[in-house]
C-alpha atoms as a PDB file:
ATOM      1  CA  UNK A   1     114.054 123.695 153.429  1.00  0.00           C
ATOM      2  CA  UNK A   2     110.525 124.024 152.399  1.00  0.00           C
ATOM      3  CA  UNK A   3     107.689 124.272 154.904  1.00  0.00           C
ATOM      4  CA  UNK A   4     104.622 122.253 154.726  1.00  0.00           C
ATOM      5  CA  UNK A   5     102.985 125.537 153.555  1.00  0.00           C
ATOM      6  CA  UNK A   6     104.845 126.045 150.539  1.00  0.00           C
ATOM      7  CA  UNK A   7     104.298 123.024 149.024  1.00  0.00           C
ATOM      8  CA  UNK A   8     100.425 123.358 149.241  1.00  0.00           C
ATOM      9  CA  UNK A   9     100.854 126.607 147.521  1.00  0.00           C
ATOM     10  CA  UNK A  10     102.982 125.094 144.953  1.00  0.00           C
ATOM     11  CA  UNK A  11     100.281 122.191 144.808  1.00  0.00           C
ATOM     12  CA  UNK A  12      97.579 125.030 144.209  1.00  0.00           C
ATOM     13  CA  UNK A  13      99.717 127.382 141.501  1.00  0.00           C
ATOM     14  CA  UNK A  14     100.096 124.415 139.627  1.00  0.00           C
ATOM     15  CA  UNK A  15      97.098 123.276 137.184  1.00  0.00           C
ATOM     16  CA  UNK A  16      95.165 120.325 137.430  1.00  0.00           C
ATOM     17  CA  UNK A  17      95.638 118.614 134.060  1.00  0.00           C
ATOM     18  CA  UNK A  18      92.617 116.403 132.945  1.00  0.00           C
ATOM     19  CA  UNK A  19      92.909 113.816 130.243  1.00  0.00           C
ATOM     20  CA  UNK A  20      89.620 113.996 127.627  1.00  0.00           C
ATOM     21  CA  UNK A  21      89.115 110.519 126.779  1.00  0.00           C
ATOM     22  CA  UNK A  22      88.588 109.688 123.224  1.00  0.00           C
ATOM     23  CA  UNK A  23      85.105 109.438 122.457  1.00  0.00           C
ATOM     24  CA  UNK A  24      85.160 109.552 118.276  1.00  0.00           C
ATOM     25  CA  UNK A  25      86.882 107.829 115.568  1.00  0.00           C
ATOM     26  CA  UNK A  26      87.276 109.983 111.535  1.00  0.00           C
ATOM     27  CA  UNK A  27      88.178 108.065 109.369  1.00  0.00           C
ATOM     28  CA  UNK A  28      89.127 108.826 105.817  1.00  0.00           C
ATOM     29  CA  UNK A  29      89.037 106.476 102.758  1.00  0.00           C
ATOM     30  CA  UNK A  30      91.555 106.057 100.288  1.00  0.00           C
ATOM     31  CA  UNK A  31      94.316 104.295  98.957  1.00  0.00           C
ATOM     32  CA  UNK A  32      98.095 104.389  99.804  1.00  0.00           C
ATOM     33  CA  UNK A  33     100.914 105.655  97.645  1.00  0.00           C
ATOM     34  CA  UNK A  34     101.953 108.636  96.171  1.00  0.00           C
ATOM     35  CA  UNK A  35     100.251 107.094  92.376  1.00  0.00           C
ATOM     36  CA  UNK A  36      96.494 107.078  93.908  1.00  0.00           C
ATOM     37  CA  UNK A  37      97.254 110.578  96.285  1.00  0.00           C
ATOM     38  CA  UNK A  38      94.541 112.594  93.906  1.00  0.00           C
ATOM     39  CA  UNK A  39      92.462 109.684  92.388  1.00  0.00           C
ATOM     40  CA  UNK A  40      88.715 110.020  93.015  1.00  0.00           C
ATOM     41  CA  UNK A  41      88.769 107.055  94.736  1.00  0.00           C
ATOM     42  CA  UNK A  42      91.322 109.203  97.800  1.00  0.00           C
ATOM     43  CA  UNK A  43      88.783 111.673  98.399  1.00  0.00           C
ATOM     44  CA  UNK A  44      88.375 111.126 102.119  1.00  0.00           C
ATOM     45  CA  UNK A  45      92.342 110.921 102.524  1.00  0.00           C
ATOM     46  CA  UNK A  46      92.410 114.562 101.129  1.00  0.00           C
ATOM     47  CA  UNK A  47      89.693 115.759 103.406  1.00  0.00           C
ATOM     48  CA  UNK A  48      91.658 113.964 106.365  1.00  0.00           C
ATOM     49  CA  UNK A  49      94.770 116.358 105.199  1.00  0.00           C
ATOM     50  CA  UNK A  50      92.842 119.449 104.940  1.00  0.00           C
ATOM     51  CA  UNK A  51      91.574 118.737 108.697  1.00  0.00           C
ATOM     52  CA  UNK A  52      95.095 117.694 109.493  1.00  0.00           C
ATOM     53  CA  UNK A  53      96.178 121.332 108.083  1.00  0.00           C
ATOM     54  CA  UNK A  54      93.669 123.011 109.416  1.00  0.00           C
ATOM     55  CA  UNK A  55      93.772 122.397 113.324  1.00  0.00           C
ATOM     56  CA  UNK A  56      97.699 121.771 112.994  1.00  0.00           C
ATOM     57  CA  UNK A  57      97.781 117.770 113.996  1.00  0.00           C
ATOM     58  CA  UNK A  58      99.932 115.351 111.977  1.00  0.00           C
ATOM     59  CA  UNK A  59      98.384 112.313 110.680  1.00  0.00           C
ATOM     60  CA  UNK A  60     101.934 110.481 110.366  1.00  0.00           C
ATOM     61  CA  UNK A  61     101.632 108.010 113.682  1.00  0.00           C
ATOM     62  CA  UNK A  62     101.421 104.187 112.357  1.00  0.00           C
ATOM     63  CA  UNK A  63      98.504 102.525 114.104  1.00  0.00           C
ATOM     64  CA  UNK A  64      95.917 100.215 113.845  1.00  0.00           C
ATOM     65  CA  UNK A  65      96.889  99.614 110.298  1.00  0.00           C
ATOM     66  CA  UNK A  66      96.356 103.674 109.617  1.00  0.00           C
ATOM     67  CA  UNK A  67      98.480 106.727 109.614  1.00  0.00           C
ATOM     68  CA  UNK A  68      97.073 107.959 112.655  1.00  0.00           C
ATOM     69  CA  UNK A  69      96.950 111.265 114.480  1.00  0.00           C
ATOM     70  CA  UNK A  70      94.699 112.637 117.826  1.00  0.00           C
ATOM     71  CA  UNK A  71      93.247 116.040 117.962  1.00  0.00           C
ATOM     72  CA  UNK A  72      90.442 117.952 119.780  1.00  0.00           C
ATOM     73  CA  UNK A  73      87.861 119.594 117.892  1.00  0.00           C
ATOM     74  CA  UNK A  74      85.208 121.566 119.889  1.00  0.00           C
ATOM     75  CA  UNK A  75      86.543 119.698 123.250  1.00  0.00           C
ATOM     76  CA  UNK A  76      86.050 116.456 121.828  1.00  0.00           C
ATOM     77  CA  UNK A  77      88.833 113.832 121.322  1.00  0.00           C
ATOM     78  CA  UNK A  78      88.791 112.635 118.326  1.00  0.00           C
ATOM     79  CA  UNK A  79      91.188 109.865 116.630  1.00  0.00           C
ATOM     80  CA  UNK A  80      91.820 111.037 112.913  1.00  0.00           C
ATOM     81  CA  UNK A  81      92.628 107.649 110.731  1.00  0.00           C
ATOM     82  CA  UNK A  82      93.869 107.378 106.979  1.00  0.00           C
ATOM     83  CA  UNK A  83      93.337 103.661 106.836  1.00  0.00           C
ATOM     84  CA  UNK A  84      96.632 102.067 104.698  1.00  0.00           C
ATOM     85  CA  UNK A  85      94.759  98.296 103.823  1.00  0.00           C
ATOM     86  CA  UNK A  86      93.739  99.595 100.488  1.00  0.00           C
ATOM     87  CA  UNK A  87      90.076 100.234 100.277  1.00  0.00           C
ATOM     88  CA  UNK A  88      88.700  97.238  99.972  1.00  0.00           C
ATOM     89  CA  UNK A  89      89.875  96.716 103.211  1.00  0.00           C
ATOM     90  CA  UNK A  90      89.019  99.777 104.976  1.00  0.00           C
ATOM     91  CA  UNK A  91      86.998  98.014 107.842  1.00  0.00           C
ATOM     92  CA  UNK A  92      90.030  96.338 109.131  1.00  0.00           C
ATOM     93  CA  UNK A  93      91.529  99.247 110.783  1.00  0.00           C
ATOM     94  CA  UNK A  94      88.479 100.821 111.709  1.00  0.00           C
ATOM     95  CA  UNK A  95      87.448  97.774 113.902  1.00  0.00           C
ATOM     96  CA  UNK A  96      91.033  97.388 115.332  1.00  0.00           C
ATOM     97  CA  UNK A  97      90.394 101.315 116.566  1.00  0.00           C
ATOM     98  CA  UNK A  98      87.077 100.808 117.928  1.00  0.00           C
ATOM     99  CA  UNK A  99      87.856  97.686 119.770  1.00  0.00           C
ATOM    100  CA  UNK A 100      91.137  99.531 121.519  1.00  0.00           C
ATOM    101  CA  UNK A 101      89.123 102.501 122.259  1.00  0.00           C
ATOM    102  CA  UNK A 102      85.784 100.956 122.851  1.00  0.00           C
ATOM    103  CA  UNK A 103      84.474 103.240 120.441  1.00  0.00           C
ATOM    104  CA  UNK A 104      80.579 102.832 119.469  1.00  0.00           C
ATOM    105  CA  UNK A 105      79.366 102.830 115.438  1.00  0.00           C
ATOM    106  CA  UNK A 106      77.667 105.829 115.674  1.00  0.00           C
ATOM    107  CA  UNK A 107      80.397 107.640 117.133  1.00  0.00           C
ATOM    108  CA  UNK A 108      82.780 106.670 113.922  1.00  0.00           C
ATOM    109  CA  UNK A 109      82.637 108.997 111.389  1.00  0.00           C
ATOM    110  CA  UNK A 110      83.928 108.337 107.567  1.00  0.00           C
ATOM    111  CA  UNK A 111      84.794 110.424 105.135  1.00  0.00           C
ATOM    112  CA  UNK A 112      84.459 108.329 101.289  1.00  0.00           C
ATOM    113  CA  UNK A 113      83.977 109.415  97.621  1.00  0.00           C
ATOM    114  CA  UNK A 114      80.521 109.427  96.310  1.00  0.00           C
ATOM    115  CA  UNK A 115      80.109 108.805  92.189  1.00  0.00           C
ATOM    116  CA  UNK A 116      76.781 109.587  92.351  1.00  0.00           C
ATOM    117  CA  UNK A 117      77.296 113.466  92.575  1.00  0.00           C
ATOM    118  CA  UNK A 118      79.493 115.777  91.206  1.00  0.00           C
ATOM    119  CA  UNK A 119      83.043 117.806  92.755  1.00  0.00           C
ATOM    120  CA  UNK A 120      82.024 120.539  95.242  1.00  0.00           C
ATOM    121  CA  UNK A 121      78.939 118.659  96.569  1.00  0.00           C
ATOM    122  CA  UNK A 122      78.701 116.700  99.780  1.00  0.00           C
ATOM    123  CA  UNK A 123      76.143 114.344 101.293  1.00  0.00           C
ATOM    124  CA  UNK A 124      75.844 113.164 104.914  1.00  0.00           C
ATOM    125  CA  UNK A 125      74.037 110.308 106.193  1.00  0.00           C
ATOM    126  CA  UNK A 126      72.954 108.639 109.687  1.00  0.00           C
ATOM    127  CA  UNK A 127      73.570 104.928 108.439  1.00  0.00           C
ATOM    128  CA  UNK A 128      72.667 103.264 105.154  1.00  0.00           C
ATOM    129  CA  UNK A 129      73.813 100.539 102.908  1.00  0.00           C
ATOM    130  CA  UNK A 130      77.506 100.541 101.228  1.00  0.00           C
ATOM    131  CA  UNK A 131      75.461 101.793  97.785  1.00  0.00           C
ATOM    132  CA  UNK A 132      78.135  99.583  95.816  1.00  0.00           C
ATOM    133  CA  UNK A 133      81.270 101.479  97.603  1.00  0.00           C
ATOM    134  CA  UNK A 134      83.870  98.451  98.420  1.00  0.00           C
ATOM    135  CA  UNK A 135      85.223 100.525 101.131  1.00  0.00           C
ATOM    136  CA  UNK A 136      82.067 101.299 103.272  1.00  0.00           C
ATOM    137  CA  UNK A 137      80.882  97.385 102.394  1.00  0.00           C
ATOM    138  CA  UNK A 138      83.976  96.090 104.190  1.00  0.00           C
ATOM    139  CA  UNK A 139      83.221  98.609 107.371  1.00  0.00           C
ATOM    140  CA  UNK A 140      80.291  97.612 107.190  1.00  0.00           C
ATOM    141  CA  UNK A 141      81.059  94.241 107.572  1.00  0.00           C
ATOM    142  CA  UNK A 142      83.769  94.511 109.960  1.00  0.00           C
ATOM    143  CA  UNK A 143      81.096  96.396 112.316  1.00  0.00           C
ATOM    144  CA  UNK A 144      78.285  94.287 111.852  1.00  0.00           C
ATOM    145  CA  UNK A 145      76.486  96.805 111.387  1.00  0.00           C
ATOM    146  CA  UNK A 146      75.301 100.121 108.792  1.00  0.00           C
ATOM    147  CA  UNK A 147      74.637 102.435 111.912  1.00  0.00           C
ATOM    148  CA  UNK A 148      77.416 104.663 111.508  1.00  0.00           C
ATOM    149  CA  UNK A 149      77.659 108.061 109.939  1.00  0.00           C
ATOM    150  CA  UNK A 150      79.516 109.060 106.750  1.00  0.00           C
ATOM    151  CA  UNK A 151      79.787 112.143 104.314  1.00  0.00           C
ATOM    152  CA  UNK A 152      79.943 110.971 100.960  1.00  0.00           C
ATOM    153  CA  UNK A 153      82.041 113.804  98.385  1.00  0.00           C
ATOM    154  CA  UNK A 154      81.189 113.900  95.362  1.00  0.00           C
ATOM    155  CA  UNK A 155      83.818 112.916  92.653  1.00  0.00           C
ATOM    156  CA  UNK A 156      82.031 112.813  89.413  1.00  0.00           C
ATOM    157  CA  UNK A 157      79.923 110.092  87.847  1.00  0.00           C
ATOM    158  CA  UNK A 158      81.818 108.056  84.888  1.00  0.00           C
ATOM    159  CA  UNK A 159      81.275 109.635  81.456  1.00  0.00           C
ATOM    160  CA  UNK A 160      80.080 106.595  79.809  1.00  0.00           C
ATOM    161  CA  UNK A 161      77.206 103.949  81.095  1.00  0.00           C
ATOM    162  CA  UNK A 162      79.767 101.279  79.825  1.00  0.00           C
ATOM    163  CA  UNK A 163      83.166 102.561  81.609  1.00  0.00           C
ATOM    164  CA  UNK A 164      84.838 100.339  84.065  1.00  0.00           C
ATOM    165  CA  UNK A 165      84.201 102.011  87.817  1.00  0.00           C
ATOM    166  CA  UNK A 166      87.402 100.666  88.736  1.00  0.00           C
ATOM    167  CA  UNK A 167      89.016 102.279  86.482  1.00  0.00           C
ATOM    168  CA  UNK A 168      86.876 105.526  86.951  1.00  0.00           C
ATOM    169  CA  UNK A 169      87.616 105.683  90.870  1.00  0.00           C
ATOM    170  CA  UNK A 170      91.074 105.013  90.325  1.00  0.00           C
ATOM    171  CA  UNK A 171      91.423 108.057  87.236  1.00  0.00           C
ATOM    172  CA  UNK A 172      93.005 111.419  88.463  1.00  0.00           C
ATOM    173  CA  UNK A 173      91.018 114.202  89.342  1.00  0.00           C
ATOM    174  CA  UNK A 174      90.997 117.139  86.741  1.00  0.00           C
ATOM    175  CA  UNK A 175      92.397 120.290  88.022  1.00  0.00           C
ATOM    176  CA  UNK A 176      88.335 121.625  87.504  1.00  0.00           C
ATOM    177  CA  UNK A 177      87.160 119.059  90.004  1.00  0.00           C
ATOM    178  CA  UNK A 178      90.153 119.072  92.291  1.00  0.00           C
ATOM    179  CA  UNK A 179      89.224 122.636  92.945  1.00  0.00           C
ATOM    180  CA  UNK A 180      85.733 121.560  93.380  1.00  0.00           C
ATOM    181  CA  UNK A 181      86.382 119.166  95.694  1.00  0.00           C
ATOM    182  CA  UNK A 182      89.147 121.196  97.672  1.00  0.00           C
ATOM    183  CA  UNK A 183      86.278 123.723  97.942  1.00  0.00           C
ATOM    184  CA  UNK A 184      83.651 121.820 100.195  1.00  0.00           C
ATOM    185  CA  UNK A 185      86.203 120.397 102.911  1.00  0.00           C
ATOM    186  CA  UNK A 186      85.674 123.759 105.293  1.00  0.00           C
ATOM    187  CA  UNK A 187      82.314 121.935 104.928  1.00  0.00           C
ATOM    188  CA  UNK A 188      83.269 118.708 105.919  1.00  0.00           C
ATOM    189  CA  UNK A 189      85.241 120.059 109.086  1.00  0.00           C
ATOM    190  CA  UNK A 190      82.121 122.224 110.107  1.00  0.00           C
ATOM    191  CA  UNK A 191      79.671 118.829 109.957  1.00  0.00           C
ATOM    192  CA  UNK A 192      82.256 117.226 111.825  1.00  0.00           C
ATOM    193  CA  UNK A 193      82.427 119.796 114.399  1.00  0.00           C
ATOM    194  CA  UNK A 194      78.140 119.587 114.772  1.00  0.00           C
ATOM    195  CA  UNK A 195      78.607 115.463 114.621  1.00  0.00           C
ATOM    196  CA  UNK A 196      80.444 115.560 117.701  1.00  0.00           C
ATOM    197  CA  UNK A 197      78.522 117.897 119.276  1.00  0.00           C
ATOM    198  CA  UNK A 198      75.250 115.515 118.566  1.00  0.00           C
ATOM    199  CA  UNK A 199      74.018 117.950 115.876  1.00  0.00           C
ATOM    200  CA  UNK A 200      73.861 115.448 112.761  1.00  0.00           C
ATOM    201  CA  UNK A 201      70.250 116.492 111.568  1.00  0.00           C
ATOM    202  CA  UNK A 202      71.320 120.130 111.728  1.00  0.00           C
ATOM    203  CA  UNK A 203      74.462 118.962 109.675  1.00  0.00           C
ATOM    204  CA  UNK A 204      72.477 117.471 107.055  1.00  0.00           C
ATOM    205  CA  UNK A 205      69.674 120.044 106.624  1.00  0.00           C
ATOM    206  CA  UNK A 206      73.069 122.618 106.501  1.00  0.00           C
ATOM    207  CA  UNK A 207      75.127 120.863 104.554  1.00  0.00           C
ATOM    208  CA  UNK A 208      73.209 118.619 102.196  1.00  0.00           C
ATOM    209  CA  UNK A 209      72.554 120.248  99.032  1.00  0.00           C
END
């Protein structure tokens, strides 16, 4: 039978497990199903994988209208979100999220395609308007508000004034500027890494270029 004194030694072998609440939300845009998996328009799901690869988390967990998956990244709990509403309806999830988590806009974090620059560069803002981007307008209206940050990838700007968007975002990446792309998501985990840390001016004046 076990004295009084062994158990407190047991008690104090044994480590005392804290639970990091989750403090951030990264979320990438895109659409669902295998036909749209390297379409411009999928850019932030791709970025999501690479992070997913990277630090060795699955994305694969059904929730809050998202493939979903939890990781830590510089101590910081972080909720990684591949939102499956399409991307017009990208806001939708997010909000579900932040409401379960009570998760503030500026500590949400999204990851979108950018036409406005080419494959390989990367762009991160504070806050700002949707700049025409159906996903980031619905977030934005699901939120109320433009006050959270984003880094925009670049995915090519259409090659004719008179081509349909649509039908540019939705196009397949070239093997050229799926190498591009592929080549700045170390990036986009490293101004992650400073976003949770508080460092988003030292992320831009890095990263921005």
């Amino acid at each position: 039978m076990s004295s009084i004194f062994d158990i407190f030694k047991a008690l104090e072998k044994k480590p005392t497990q804290k639970t990091t609440p989750l403090t951030h939300i990264v979320a990438g845009l895109g659409n669902p199903g295998v036909k749209y998996a390297f379409t411009r328009h999928n850019a932030g799901f791709l970025a999501v994988d690479y992070i997913a690869q990277r630090t060795n988390v699955k994305v694969d967990r059904i929730k809050f209208k998202s493939l979903s998956g939890e990781m830590i990244i510089d101590d910081v709990r972080v909720l990684i979100l591949k939102p499956q509403t399409f991307m017009n309806n990208s806001g939708a999830a997010l909000r579900e999220a932040a409401d379960f988590y009570k998760i503030t806009p500026e500590n949400i974090i999204v990851i979108t395609d950018d036409t406005s620059f080419q494959p390989g560069k990367m762009r991160i803002r504070r806050k700002g308007s949707d700049g025409g981007h159906n996903g980031l307008r619905d977030i934005i209206l699901q939120l109320n508000t433009d006050a959270f940050p984003r880094i925009k990838l670049g995915v090519g700007a259409k090659p004719h004034p008179d081509y349909n968007l649509a039908d540019w975002v939705l196009s397949e990446l070239s093997e050229d500027d799926k190498k591009a792309l592929f080549s700045c998501f170390e990036s986009v985990y490293n101004s992650i890494s400073l976003i949770l840390k508080g460092n988003i001016d030292q992320a831009m004046n890095q990263y921005n270029k």
